[in-house]
Protein backbone atom coordinates (compact mmCIF):
# COMPACT_ATOMS: atom_id res chain seq x y z
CA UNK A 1 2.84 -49.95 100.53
CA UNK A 2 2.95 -50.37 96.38
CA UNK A 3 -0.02 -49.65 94.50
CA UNK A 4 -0.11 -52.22 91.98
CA UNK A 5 0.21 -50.16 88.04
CA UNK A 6 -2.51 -51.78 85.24
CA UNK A 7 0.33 -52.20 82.36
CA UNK A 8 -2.45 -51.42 79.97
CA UNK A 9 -3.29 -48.20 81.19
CA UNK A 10 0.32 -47.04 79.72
CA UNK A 11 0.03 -48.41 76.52
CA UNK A 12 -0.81 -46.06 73.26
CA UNK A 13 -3.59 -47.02 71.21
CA UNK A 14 -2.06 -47.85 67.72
CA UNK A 15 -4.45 -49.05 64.88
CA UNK A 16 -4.58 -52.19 63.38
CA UNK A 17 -2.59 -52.95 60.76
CA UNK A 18 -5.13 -54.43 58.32
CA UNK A 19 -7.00 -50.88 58.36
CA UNK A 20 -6.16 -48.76 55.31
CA UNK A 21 -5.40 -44.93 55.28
CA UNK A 22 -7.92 -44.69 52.36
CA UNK A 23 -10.60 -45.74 55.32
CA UNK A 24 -9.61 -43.08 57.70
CA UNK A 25 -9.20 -40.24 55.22
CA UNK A 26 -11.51 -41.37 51.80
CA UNK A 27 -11.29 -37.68 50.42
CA UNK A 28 -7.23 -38.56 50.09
CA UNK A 29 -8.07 -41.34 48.42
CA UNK A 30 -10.49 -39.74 46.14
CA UNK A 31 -7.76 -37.08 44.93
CA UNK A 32 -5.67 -40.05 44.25
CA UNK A 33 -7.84 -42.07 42.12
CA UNK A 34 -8.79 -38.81 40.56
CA UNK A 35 -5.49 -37.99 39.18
CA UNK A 36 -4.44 -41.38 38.31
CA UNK A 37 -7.49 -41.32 35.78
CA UNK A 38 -6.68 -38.01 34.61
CA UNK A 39 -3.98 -38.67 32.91
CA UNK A 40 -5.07 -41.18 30.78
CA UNK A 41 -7.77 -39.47 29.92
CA UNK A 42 -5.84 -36.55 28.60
CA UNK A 43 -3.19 -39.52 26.57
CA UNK A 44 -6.71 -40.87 25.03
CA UNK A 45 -7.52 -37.54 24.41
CA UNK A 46 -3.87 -36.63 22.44
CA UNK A 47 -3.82 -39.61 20.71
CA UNK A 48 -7.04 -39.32 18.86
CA UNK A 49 -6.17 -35.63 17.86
CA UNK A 50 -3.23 -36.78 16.13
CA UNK A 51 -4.97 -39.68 14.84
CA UNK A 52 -7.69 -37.25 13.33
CA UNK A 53 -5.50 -34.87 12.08
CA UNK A 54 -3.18 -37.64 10.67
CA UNK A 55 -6.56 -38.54 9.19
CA UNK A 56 -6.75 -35.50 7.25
CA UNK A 57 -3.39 -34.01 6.29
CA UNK A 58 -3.60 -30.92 5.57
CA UNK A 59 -6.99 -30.34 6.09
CA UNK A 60 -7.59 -29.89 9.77
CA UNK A 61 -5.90 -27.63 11.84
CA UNK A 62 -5.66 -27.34 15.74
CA UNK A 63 -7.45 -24.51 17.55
CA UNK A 64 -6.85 -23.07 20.80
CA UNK A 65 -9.50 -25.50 22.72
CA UNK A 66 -8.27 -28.86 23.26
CA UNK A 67 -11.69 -30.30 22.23
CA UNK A 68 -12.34 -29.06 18.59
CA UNK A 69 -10.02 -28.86 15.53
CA UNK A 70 -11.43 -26.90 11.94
CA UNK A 71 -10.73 -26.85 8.41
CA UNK A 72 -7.56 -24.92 7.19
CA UNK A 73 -7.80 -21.89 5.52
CA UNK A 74 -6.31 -19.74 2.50
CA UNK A 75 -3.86 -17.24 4.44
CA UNK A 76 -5.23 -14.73 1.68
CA UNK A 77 -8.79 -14.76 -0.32
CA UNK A 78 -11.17 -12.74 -2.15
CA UNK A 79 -14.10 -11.52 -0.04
CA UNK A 80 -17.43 -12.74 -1.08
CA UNK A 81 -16.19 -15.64 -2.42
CA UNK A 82 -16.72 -19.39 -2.28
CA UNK A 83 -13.49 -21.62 -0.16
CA UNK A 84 -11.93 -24.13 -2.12
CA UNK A 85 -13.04 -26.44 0.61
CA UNK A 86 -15.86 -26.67 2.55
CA UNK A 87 -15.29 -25.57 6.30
CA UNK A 88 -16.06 -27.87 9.24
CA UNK A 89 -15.56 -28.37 12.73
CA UNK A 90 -14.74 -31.26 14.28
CA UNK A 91 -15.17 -32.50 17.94
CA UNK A 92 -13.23 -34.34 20.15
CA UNK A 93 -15.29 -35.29 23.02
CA UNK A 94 -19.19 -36.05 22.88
CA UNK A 95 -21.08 -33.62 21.19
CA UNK A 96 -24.18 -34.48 21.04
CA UNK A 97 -25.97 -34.33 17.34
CA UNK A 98 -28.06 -31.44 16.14
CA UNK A 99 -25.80 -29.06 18.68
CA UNK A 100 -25.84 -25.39 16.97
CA UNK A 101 -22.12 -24.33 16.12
CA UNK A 102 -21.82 -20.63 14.91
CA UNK A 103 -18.45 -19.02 13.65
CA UNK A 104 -18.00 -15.31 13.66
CA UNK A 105 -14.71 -13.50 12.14
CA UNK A 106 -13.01 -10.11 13.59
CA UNK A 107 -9.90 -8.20 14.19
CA UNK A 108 -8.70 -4.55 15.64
CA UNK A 109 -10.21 -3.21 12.92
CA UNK A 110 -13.43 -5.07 11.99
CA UNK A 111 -14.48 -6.32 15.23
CA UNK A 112 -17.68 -8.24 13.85
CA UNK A 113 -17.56 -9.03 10.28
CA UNK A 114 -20.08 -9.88 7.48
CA UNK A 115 -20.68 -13.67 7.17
CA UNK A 116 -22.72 -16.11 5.08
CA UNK A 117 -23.30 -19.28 6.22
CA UNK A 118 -22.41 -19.03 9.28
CA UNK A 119 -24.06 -21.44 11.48
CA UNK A 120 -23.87 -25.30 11.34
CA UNK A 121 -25.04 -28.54 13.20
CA UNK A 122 -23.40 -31.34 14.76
CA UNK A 123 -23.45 -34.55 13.30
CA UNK A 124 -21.52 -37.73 14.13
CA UNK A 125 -19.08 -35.39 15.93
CA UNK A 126 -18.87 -32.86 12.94
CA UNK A 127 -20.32 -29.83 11.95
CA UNK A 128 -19.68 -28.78 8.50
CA UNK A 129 -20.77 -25.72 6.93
CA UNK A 130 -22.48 -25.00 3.57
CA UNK A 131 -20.50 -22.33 1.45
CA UNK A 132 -19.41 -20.57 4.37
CA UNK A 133 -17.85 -16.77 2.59
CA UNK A 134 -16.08 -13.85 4.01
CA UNK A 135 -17.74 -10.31 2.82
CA UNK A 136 -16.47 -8.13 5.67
CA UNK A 137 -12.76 -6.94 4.55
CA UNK A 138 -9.90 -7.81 7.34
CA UNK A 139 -7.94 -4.37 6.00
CA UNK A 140 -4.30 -4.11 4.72
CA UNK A 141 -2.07 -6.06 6.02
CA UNK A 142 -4.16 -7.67 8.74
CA UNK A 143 -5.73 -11.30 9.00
CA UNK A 144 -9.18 -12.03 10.75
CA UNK A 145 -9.62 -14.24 14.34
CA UNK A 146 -12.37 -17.09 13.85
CA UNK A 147 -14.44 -17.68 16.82
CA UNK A 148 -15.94 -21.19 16.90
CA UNK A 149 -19.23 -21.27 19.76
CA UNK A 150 -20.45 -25.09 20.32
CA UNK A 151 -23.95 -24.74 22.07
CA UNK A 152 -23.15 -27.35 24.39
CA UNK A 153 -24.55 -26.85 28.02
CA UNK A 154 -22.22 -25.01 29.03
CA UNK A 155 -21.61 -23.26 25.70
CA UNK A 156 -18.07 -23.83 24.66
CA UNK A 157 -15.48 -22.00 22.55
CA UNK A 158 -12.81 -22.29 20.24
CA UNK A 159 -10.44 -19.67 18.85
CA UNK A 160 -8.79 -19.96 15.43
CA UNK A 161 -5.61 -17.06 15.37
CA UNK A 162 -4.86 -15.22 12.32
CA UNK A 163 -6.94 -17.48 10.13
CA UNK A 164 -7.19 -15.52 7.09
CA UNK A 165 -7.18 -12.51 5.45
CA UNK A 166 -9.62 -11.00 2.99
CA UNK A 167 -9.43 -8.61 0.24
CA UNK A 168 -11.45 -6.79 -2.90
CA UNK A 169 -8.96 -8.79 -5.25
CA UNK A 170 -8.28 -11.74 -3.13
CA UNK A 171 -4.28 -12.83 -3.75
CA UNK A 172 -2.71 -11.60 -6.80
CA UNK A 173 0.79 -11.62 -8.33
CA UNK A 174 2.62 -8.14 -7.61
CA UNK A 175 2.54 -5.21 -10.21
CA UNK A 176 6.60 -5.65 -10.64
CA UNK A 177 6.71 -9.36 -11.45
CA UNK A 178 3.73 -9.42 -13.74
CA UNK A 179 4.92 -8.87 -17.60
CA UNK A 180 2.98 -6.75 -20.01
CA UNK A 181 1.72 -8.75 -23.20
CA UNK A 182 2.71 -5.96 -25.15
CA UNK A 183 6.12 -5.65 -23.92
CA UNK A 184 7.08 -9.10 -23.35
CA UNK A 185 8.01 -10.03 -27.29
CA UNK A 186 10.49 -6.50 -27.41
CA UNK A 187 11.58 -7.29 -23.59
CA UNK A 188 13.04 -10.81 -25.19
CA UNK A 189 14.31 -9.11 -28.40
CA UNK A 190 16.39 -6.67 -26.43
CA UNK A 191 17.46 -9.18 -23.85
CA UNK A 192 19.28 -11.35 -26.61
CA UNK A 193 20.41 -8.68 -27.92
CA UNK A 194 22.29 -7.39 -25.18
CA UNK A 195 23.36 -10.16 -24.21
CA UNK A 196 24.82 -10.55 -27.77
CA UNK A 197 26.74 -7.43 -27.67
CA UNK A 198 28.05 -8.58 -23.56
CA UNK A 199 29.37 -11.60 -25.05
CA UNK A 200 31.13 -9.63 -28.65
CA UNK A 201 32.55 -7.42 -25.86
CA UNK A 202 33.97 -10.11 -23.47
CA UNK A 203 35.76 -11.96 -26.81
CA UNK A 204 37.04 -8.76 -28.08
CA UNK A 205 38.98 -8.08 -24.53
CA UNK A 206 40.57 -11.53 -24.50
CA UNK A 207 42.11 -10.19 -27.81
CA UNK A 208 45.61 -9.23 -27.45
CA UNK A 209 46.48 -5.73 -28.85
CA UNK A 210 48.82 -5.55 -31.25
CA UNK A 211 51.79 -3.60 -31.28
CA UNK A 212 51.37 -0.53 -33.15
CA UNK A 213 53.79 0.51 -35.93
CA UNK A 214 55.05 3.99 -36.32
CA UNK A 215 53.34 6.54 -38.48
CA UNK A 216 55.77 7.14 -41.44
CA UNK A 217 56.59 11.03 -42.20
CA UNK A 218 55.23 12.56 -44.71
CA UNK A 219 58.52 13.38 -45.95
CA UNK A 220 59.55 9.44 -46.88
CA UNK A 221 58.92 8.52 -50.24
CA UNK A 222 57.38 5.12 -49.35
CA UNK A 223 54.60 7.09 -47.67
CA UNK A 224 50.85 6.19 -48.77
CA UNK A 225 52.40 4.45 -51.53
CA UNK A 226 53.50 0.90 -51.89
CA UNK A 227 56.91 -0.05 -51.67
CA UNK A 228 58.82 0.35 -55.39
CA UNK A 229 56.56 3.22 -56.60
CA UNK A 230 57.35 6.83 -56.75
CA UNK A 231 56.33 9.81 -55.30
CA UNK A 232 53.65 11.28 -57.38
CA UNK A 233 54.55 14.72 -58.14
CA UNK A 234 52.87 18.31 -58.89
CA UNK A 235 51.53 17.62 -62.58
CA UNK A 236 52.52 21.55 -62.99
CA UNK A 237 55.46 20.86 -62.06
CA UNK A 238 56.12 17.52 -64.29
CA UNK A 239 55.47 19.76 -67.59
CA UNK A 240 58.35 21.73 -69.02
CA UNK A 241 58.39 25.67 -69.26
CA UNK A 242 57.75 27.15 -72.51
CA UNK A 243 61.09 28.46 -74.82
CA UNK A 244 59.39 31.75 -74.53
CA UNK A 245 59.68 34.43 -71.63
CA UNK A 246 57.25 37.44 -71.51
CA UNK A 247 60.24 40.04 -72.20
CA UNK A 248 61.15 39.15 -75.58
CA UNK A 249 59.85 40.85 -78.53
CA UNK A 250 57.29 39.60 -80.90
CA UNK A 251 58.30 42.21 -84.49
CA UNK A 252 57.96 39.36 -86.73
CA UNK A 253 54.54 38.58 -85.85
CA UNK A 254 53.04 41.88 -85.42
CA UNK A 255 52.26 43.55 -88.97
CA UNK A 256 53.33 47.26 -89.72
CA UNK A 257 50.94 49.64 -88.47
CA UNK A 258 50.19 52.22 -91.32
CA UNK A 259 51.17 55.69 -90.10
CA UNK A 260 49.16 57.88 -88.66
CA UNK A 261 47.39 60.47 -91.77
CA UNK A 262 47.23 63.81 -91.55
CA UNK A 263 44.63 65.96 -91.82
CA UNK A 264 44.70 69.27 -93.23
CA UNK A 265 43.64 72.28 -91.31
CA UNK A 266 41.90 74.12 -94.34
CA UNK A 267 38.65 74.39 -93.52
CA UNK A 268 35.81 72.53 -95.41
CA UNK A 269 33.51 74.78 -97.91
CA UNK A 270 29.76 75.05 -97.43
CA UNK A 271 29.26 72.68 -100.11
CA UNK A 272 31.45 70.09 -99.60
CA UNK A 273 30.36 70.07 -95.99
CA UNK A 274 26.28 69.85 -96.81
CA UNK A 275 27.37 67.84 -99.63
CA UNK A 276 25.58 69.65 -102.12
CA UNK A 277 26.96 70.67 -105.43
């Protein structure tokens, strides 16, 4: 005996092909949508950076939020003094007005540092900041962190690395390129001079030497004298000796010498000797 088999009974449900797999699973299709719109939000987002910034060369700089860009600052500056340009902050998505923005400065060193001026308010995407000034010191060497806070709901915040650093004297030119007023007029003066004397000395050595002529002797007669002359002679020696020699006899001038008189040995009398009569 056969048992007669249904044929649909063996068949495997299969669903239509009009339905959709967006139908059966809609959170799929949600993630889908969702990242398809993504993207071009983030593309809208890029391209109006760059059109801001492009905006204002030179002006703006990029922070590390995504949403916010600020003003550019002096890598060096005096404290407690007024920025060439007035700081602001500008937003990127929808702020709305009269939002509070703060901005506080800090490093390793000075963690929370004096400000003036600090706070600002959003308007028409912007908050710009009235003679905003550094008095805290960053220290030697070392450049302070802005913190931009946006009192959105949920607060949001910006960072702005190694914005700028602050000093007593603010940038200076160093000590050994600066030139003394004093100095400068005797700093010239000895420069051309020496550089006089470097060039004298550079002509002098393409100079040949000349060849150097023997010393005549001392014996030569042409020696310290020009040629034709002489050689000058002892005067003493030029005059003649006398006819006379200190051995010969001189009796004709030499008169004759009276003899020698005698005196008589008889004594003197008393009178003649007193010399009286």
């Amino acid at each position: 005996m056969r048992i007669p088999v249904d044929p649909s009974a063996g068949r495997r449900f299969s669903p239509p092909v009009s339905v959709k797999m967006n139908d059966v699973n809609p959170s799929a299709g949600q993630q889908q949508q969702d990242s398809a719109v993504v993207p071009r939000l983030r593309a809208q987002e890029n391209r109006s950076m760059a059109e801001i910034i492009a905006d204002h060369p030179a002006e703006l700089v990029r922070t590390d939020s995504p949403n916010f860009l600020c003003s550019v600052l002096p890598s060096h500056w005096r404290c407690n003094k007024t920025l060439p340009v007035a700081f602001k902050v500008v937003a990127l998505g929808e702020v709305s007005d009269g939002t509070v923005v703060t901005v506080m400065a800090g490093n390793d060193e000075n963690y929370s540092a004096e400000l003036r001026n600090a706070s600002g308010v959003m308007k028409n995407q912007v908050a710009r900041f009235n003679d905003l000034r550094f008095v805290g010191r960053s220290g030697r060497g070392k450049s302070f962190t802005l913190t931009i806070t946006v009192f959105t709901n949920p607060p949001q915040v910006a960072t702005y690395h190694r914005a700028i650093k602050v000093t007593v004297d603010g940038p200076r030119e160093p000590r050994r390129h600066r030139p003394k007023l004093d100095d400068s007029p005797k700093a010239g003066l000895f420069s051309d001079r020496l550089s006089e004397l470097e060039r004298i000395r550079q002509t002098t050595m393409r100079v040949t030497v000349p060849t150097q002529t023997p010393r005549p002797s001392l014996s030569s007669p042409n020696s310290f004298t020009p040629q034709g002359q002489t050689q000058i002679t002892d005067p003493r020696q030029a005059q003649s000796s006398p006819p006379w020699s200190y051995d010969q006899t001189y009796p004709s001038y030499l008169s004759p010498m009276a003899s020698p008189s005698v005196h008589s040995t008889t004594p003197l009398s008393s009178s003649r000797a007193t010399g009286l009569p």
